[in-house]
PDB file of N, CA and C in Angstrom:
ATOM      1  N   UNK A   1     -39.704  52.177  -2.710  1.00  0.00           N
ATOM      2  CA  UNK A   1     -38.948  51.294  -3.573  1.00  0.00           C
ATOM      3  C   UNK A   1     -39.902  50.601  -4.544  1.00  0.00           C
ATOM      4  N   UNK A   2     -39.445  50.458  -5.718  1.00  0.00           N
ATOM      5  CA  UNK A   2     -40.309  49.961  -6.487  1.00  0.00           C
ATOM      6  C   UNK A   2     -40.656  48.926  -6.674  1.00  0.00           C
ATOM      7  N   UNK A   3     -41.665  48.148  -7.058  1.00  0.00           N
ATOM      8  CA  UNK A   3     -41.990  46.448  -6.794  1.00  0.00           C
ATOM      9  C   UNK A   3     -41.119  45.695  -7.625  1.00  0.00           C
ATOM     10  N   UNK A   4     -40.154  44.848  -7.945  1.00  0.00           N
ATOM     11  CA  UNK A   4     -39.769  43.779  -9.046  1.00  0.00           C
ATOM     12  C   UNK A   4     -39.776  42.496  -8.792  1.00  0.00           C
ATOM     13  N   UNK A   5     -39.377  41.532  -9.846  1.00  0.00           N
ATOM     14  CA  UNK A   5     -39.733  40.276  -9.902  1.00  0.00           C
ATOM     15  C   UNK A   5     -38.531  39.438  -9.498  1.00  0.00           C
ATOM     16  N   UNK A   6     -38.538  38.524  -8.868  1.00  0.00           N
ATOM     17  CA  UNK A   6     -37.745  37.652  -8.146  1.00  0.00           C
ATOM     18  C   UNK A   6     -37.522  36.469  -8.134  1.00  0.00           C
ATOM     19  N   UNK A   7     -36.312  35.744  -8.740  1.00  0.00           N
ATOM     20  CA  UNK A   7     -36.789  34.036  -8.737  1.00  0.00           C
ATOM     21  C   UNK A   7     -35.820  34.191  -7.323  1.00  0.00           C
ATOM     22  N   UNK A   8     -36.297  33.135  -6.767  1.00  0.00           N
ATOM     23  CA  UNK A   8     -35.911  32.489  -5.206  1.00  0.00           C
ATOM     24  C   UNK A   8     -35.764  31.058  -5.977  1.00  0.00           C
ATOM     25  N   UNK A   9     -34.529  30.520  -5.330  1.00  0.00           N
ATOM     26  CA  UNK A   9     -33.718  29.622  -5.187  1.00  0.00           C
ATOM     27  C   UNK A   9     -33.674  29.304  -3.823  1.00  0.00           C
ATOM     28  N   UNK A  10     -34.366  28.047  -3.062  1.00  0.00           N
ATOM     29  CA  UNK A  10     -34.454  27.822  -1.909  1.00  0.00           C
ATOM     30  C   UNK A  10     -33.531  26.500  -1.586  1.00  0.00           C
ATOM     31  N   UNK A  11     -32.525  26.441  -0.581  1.00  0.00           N
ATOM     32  CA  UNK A  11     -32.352  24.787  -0.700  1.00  0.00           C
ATOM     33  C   UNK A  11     -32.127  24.501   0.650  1.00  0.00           C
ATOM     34  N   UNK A  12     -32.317  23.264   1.344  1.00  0.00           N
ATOM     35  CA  UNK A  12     -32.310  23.305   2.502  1.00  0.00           C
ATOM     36  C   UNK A  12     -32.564  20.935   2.409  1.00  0.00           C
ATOM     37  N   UNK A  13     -32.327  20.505   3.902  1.00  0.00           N
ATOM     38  CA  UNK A  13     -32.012  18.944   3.994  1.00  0.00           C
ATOM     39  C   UNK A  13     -33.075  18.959   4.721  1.00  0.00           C
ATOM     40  N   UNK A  14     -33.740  18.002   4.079  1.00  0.00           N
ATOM     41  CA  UNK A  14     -34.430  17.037   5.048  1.00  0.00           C
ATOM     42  C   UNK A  14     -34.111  16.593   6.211  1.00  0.00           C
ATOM     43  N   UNK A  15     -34.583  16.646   7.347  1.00  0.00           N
ATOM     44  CA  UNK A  15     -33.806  15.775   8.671  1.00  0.00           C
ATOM     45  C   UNK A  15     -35.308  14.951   9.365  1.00  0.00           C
ATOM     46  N   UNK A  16     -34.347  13.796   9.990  1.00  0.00           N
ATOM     47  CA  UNK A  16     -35.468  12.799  10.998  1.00  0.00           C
ATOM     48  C   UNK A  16     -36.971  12.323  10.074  1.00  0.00           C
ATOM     49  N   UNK A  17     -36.832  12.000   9.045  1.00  0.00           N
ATOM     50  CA  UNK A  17     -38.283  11.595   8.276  1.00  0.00           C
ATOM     51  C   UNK A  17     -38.299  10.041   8.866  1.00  0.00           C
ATOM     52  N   UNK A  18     -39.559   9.782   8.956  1.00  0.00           N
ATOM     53  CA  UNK A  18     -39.948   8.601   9.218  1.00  0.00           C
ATOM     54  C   UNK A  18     -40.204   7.829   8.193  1.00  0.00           C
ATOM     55  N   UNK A  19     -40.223   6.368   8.484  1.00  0.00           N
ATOM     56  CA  UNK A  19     -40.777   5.563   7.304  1.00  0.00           C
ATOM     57  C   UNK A  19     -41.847   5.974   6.877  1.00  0.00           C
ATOM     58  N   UNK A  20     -42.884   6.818   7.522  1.00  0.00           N
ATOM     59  CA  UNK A  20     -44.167   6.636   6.967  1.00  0.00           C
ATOM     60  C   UNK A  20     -43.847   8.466   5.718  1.00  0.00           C
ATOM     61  N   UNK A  21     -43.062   8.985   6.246  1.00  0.00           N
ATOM     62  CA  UNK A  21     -42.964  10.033   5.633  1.00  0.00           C
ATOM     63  C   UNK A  21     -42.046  10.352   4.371  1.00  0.00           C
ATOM     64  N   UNK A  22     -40.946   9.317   4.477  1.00  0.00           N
ATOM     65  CA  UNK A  22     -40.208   8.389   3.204  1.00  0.00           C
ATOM     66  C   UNK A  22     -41.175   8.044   1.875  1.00  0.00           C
ATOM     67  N   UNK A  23     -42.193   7.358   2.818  1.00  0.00           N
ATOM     68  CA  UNK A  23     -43.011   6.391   1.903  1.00  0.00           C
ATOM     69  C   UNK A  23     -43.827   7.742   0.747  1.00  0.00           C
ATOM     70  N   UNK A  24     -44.840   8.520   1.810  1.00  0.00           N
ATOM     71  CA  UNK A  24     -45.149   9.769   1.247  1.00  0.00           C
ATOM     72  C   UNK A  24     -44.295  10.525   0.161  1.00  0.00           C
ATOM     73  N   UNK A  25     -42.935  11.050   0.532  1.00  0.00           N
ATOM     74  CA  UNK A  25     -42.669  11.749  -0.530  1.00  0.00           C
ATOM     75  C   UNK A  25     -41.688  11.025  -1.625  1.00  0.00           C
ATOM     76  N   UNK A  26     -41.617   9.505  -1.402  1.00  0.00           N
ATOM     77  CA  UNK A  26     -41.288   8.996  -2.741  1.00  0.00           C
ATOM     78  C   UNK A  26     -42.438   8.686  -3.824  1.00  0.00           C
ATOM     79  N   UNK A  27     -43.829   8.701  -2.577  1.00  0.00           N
ATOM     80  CA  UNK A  27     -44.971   8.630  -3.818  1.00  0.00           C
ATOM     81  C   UNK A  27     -45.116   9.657  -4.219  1.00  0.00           C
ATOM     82  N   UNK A  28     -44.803  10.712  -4.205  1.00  0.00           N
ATOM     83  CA  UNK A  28     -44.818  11.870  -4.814  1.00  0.00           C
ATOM     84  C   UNK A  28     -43.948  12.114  -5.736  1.00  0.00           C
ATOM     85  N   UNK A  29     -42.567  11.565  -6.240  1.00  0.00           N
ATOM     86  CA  UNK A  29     -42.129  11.585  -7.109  1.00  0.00           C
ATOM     87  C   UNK A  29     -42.436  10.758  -8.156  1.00  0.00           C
ATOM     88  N   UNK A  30     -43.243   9.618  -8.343  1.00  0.00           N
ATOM     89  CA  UNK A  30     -44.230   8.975  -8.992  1.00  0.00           C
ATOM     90  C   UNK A  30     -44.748   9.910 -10.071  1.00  0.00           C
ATOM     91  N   UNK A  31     -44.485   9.732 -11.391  1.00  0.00           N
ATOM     92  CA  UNK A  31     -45.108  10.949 -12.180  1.00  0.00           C
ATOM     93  C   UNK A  31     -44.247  11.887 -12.277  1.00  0.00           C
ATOM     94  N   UNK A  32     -43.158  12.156 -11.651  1.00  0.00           N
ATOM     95  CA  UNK A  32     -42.815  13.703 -11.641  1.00  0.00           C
ATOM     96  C   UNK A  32     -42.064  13.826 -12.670  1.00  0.00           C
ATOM     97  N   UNK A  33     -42.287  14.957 -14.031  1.00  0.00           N
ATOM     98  CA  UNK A  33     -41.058  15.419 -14.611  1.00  0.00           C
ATOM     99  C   UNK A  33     -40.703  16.339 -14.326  1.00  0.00           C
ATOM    100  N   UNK A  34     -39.373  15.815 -14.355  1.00  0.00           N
ATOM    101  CA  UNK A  34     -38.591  17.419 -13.512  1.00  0.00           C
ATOM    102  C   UNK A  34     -38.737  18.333 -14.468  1.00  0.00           C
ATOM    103  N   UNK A  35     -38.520  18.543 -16.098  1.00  0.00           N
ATOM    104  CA  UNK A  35     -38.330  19.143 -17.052  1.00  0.00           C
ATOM    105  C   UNK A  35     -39.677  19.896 -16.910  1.00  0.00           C
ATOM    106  N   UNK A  36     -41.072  19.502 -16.696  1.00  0.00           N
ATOM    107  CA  UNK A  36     -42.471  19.974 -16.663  1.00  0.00           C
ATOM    108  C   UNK A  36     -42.647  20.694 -15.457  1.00  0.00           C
ATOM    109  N   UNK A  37     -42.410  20.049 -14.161  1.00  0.00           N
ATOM    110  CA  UNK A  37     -42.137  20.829 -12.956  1.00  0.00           C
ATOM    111  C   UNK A  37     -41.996  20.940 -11.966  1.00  0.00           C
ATOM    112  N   UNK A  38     -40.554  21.348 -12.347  1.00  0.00           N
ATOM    113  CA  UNK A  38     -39.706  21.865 -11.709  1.00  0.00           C
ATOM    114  C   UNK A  38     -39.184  23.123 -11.972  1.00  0.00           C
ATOM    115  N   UNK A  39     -39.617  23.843 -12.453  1.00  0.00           N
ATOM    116  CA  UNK A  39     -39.298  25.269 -12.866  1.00  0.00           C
ATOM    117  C   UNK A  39     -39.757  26.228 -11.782  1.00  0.00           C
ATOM    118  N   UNK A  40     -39.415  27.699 -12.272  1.00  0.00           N
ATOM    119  CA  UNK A  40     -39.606  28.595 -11.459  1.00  0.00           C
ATOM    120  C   UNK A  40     -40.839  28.877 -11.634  1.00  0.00           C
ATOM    121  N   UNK A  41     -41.917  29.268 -10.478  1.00  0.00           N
ATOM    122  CA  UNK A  41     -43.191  29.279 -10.808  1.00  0.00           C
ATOM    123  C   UNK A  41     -44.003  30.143  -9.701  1.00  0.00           C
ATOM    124  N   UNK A  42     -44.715  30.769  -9.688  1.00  0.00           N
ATOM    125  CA  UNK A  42     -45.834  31.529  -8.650  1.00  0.00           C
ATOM    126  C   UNK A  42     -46.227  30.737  -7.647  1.00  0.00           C
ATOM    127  N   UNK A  43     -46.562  29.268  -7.901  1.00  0.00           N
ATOM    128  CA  UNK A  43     -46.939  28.626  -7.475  1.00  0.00           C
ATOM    129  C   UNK A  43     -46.030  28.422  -6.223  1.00  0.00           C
ATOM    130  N   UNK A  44     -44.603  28.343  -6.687  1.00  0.00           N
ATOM    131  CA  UNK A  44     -43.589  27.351  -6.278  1.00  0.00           C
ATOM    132  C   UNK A  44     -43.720  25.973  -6.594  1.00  0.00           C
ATOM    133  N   UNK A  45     -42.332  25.607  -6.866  1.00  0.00           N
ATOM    134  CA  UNK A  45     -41.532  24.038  -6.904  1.00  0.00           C
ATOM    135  C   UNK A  45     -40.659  23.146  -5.937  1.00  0.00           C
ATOM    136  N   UNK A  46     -41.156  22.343  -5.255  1.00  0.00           N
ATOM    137  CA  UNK A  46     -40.530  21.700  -4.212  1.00  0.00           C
ATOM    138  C   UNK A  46     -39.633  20.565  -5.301  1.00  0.00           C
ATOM    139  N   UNK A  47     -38.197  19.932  -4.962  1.00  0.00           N
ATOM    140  CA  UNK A  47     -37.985  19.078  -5.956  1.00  0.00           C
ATOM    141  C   UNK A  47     -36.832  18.485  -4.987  1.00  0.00           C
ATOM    142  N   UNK A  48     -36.463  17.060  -5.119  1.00  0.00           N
ATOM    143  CA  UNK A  48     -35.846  16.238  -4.451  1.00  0.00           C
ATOM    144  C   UNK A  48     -35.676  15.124  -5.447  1.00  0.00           C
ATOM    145  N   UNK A  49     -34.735  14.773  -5.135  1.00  0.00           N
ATOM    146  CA  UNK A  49     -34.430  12.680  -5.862  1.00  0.00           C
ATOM    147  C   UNK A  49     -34.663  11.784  -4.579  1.00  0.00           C
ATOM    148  N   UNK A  50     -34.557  10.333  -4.993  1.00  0.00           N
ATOM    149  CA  UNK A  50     -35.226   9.436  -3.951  1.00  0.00           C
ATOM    150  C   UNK A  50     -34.358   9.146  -2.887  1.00  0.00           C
ATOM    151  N   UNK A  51     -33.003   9.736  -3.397  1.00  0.00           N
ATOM    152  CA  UNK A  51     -32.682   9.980  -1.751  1.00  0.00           C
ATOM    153  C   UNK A  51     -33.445  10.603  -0.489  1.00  0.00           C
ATOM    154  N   UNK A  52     -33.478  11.240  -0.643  1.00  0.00           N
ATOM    155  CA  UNK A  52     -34.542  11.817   0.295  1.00  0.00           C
ATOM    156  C   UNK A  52     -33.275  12.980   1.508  1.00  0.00           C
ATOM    157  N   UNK A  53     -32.967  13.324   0.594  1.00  0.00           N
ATOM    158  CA  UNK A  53     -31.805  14.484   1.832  1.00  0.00           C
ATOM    159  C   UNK A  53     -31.501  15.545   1.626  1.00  0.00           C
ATOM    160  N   UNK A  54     -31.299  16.582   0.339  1.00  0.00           N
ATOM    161  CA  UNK A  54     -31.408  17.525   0.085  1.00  0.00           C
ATOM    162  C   UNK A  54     -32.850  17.735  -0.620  1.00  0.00           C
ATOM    163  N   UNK A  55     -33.047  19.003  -0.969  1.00  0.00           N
ATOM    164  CA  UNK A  55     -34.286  19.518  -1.255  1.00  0.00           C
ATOM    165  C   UNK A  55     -33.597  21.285  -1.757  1.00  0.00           C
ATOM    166  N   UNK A  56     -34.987  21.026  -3.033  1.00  0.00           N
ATOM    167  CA  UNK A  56     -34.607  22.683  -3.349  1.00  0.00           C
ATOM    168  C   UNK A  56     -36.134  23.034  -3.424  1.00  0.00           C
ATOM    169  N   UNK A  57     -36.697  24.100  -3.581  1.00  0.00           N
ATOM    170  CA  UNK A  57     -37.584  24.879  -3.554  1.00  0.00           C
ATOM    171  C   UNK A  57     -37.312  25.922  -4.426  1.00  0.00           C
ATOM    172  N   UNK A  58     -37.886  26.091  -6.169  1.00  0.00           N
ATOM    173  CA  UNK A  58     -38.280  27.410  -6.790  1.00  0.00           C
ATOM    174  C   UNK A  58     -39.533  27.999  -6.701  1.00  0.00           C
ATOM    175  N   UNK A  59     -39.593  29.444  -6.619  1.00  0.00           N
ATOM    176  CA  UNK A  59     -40.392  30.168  -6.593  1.00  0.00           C
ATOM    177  C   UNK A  59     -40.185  31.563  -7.504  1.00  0.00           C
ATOM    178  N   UNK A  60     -41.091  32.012  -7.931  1.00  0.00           N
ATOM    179  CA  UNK A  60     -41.345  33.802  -8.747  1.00  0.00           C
ATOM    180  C   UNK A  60     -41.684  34.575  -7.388  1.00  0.00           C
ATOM    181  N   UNK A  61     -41.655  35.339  -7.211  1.00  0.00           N
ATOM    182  CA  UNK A  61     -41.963  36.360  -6.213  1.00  0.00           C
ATOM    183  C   UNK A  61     -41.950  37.839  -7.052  1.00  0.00           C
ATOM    184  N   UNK A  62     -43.226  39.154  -6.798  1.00  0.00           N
ATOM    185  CA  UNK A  62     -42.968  40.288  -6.831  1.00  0.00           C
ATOM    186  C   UNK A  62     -43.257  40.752  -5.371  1.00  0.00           C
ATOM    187  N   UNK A  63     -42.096  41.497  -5.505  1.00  0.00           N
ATOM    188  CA  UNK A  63     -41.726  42.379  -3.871  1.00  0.00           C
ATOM    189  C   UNK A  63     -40.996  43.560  -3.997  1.00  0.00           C
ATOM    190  N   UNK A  64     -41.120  44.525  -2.788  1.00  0.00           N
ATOM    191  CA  UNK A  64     -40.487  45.270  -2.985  1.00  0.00           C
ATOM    192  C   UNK A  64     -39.580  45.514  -2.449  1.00  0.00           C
ATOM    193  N   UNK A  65     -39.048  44.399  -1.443  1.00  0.00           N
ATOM    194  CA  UNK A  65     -37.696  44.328  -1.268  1.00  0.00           C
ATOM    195  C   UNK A  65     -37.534  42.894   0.200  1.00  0.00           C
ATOM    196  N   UNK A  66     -36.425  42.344   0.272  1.00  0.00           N
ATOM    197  CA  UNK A  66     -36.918  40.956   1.543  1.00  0.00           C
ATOM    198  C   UNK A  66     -37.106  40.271   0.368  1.00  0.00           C
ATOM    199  N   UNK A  67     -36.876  39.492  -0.786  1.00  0.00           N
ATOM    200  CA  UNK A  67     -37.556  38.454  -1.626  1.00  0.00           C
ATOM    201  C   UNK A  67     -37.343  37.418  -0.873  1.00  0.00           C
ATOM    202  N   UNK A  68     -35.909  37.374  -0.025  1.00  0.00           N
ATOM    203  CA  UNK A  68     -35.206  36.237   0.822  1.00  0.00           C
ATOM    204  C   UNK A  68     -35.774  35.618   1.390  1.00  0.00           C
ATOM    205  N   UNK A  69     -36.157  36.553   2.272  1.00  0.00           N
ATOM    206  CA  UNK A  69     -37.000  35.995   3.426  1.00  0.00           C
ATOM    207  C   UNK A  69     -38.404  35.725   3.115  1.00  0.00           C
ATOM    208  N   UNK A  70     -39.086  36.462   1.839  1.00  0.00           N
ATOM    209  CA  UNK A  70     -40.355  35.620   1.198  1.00  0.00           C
ATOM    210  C   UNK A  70     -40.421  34.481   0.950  1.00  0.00           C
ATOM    211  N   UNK A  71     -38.650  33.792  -0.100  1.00  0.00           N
ATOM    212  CA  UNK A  71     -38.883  32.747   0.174  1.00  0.00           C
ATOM    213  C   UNK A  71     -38.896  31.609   0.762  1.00  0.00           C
ATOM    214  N   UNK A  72     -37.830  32.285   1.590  1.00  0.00           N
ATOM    215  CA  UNK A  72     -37.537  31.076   3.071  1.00  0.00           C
ATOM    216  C   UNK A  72     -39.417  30.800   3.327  1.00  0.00           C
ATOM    217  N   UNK A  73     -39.736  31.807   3.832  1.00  0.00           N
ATOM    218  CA  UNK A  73     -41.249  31.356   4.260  1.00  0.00           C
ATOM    219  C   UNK A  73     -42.550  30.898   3.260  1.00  0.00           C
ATOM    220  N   UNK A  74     -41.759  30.915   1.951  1.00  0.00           N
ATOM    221  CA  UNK A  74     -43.250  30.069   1.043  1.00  0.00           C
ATOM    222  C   UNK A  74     -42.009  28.519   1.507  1.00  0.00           C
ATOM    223  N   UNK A  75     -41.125  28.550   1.391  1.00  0.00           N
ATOM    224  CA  UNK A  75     -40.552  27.009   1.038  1.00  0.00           C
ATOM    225  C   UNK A  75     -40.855  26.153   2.704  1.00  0.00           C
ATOM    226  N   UNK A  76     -40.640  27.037   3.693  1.00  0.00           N
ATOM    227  CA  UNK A  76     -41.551  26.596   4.549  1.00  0.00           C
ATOM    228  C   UNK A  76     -42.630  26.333   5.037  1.00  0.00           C
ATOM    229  N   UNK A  77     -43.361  27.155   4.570  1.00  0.00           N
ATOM    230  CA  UNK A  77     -44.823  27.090   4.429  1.00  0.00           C
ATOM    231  C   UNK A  77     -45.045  25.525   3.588  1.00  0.00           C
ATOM    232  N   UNK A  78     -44.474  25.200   2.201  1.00  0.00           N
ATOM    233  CA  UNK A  78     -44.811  24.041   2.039  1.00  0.00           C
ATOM    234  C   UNK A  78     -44.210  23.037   2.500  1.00  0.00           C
ATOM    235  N   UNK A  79     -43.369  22.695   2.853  1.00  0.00           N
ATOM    236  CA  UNK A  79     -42.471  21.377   3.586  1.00  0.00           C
ATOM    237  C   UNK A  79     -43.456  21.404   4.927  1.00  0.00           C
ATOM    238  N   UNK A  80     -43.744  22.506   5.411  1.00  0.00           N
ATOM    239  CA  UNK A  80     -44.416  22.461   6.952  1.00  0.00           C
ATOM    240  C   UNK A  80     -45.936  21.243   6.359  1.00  0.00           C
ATOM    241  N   UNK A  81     -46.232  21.419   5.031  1.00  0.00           N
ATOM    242  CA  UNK A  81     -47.588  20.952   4.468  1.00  0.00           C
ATOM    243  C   UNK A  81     -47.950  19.924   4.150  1.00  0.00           C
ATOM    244  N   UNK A  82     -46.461  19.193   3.880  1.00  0.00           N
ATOM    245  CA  UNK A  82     -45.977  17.612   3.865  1.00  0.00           C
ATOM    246  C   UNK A  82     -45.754  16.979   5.070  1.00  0.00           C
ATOM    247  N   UNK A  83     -45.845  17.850   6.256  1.00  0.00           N
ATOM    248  CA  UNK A  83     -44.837  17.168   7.847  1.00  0.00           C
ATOM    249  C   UNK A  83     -44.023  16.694   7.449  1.00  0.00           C
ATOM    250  N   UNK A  84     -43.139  17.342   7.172  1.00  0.00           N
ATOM    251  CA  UNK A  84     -41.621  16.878   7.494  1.00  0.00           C
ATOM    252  C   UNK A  84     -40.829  17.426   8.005  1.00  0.00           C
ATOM    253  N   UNK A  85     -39.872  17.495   8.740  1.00  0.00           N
ATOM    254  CA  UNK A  85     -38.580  18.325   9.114  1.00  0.00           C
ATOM    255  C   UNK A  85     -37.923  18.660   8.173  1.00  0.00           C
ATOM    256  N   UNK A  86     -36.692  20.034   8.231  1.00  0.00           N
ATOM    257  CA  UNK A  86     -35.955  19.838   7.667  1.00  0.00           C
ATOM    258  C   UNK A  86     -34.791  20.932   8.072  1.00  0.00           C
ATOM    259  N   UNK A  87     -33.580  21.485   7.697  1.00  0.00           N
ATOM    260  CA  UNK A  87     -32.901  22.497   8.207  1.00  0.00           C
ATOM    261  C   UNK A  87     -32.145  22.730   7.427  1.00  0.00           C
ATOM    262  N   UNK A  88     -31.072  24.173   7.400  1.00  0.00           N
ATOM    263  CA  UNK A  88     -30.153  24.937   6.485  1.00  0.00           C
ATOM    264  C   UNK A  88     -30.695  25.267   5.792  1.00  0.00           C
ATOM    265  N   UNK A  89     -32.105  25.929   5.943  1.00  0.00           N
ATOM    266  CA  UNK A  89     -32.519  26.685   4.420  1.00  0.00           C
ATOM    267  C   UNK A  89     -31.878  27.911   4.282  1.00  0.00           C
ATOM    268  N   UNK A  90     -31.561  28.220   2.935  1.00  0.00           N
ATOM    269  CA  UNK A  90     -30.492  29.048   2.358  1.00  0.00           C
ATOM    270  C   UNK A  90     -31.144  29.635   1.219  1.00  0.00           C
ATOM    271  N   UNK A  91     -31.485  31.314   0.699  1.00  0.00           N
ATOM    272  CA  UNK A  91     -31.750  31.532  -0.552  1.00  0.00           C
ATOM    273  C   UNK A  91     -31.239  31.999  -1.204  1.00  0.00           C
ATOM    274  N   UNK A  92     -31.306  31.255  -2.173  1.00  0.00           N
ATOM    275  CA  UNK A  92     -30.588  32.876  -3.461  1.00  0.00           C
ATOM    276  C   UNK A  92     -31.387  33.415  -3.929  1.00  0.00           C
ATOM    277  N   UNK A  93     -31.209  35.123  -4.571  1.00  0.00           N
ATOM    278  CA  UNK A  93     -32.374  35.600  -5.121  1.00  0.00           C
ATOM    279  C   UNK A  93     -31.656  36.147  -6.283  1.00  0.00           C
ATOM    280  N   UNK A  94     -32.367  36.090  -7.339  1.00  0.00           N
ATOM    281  CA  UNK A  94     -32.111  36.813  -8.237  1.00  0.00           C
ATOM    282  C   UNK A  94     -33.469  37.726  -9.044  1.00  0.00           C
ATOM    283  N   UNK A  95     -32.763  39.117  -8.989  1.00  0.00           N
ATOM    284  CA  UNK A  95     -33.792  40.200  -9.705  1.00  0.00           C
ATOM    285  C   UNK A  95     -33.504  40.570 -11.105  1.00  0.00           C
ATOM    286  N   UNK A  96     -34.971  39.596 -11.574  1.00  0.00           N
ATOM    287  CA  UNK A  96     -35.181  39.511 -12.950  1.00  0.00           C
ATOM    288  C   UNK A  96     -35.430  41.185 -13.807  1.00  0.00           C
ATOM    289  N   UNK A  97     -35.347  41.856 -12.916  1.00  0.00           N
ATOM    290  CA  UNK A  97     -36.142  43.483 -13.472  1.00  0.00           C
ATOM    291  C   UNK A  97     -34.347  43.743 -13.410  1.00  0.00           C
ATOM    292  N   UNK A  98     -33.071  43.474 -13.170  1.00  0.00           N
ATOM    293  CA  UNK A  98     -32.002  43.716 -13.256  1.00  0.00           C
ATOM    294  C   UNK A  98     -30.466  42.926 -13.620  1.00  0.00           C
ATOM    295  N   UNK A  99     -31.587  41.749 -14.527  1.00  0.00           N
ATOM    296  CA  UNK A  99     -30.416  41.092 -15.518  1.00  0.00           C
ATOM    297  C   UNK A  99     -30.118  41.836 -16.886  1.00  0.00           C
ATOM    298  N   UNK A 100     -29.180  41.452 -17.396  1.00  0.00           N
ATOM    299  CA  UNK A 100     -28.954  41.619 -18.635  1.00  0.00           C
ATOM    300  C   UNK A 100     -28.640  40.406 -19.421  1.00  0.00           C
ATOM    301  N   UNK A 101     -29.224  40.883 -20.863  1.00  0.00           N
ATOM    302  CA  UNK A 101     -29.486  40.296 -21.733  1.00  0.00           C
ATOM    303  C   UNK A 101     -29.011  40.256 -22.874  1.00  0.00           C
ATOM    304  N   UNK A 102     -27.717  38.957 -22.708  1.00  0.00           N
ATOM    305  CA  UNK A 102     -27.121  39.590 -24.082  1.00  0.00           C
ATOM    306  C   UNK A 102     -27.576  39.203 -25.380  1.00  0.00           C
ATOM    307  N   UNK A 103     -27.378  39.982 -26.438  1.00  0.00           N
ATOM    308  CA  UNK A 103     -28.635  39.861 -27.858  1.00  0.00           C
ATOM    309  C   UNK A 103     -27.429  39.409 -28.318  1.00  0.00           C
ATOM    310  N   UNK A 104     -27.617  37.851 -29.482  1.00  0.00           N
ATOM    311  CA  UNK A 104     -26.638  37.630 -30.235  1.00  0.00           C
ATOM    312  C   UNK A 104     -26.426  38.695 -31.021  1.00  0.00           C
ATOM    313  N   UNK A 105     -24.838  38.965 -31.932  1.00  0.00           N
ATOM    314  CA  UNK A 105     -24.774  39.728 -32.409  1.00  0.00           C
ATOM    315  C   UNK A 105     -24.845  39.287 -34.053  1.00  0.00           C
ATOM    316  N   UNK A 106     -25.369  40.503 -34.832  1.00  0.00           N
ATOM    317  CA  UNK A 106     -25.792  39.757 -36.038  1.00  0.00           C
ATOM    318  C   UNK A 106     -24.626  39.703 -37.043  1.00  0.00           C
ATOM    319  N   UNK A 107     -24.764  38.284 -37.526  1.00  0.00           N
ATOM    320  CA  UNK A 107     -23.175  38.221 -38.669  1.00  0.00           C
ATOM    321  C   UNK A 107     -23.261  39.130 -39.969  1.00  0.00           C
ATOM    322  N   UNK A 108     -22.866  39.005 -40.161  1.00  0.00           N
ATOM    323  CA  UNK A 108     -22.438  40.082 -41.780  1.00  0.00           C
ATOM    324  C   UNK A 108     -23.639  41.136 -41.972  1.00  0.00           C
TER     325      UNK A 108
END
């Protein structure tokens, strides 16, 4: 199967954070533009508001097939990196090597 490119859409809740772990990831939204990043990225994007209860996770992925489960395990991999809990992670994937693209059409 051939390799293609993958955005992962990760989302999943926070559960049981402590004050001290509250405190942590509201200082982390300190600075944050979402518009700068929060996008889809190699890196991955962890992103939350100061509620502190849902959570999404973007990521790029190339694979050659499983992107899902790639990204369940990068979005875990980083929440595991913060200590925090969390549960219901859920992905969507979408394969960028099999959208279409519609071209405006030209007037006159």
């Amino acid at each position: 199967m051939a390799e293609h490119t993958y955005r992962v859409l990760v989302r999943g809740r926070f559960t049981d954070l402590t004050p001290d772990q509250r405190a942590s990831l509201l200082g982390r939204l300190e600075g944050f533009d979402f518009l700068r990043d929060a996008g889809f990225s190699e890196e991955g994007a962890l992103t939350y508001d100061e509620k502190l209860d849902f959570f999404s996770y973007r990521v790029i992925l190339s694979a050659a097939e499983k992107a899902d489960e790639a990204g369940l395990r990068r979005a875990s991999t980083a929440l595991d990196a913060l200590g925090v809990d969390f549960k219901g992670l859920k992905a969507k994937v979408t394969d960028m090597d099999e959208m279409k693209v519609n071209r405006p059409k030209r007037l006159g």
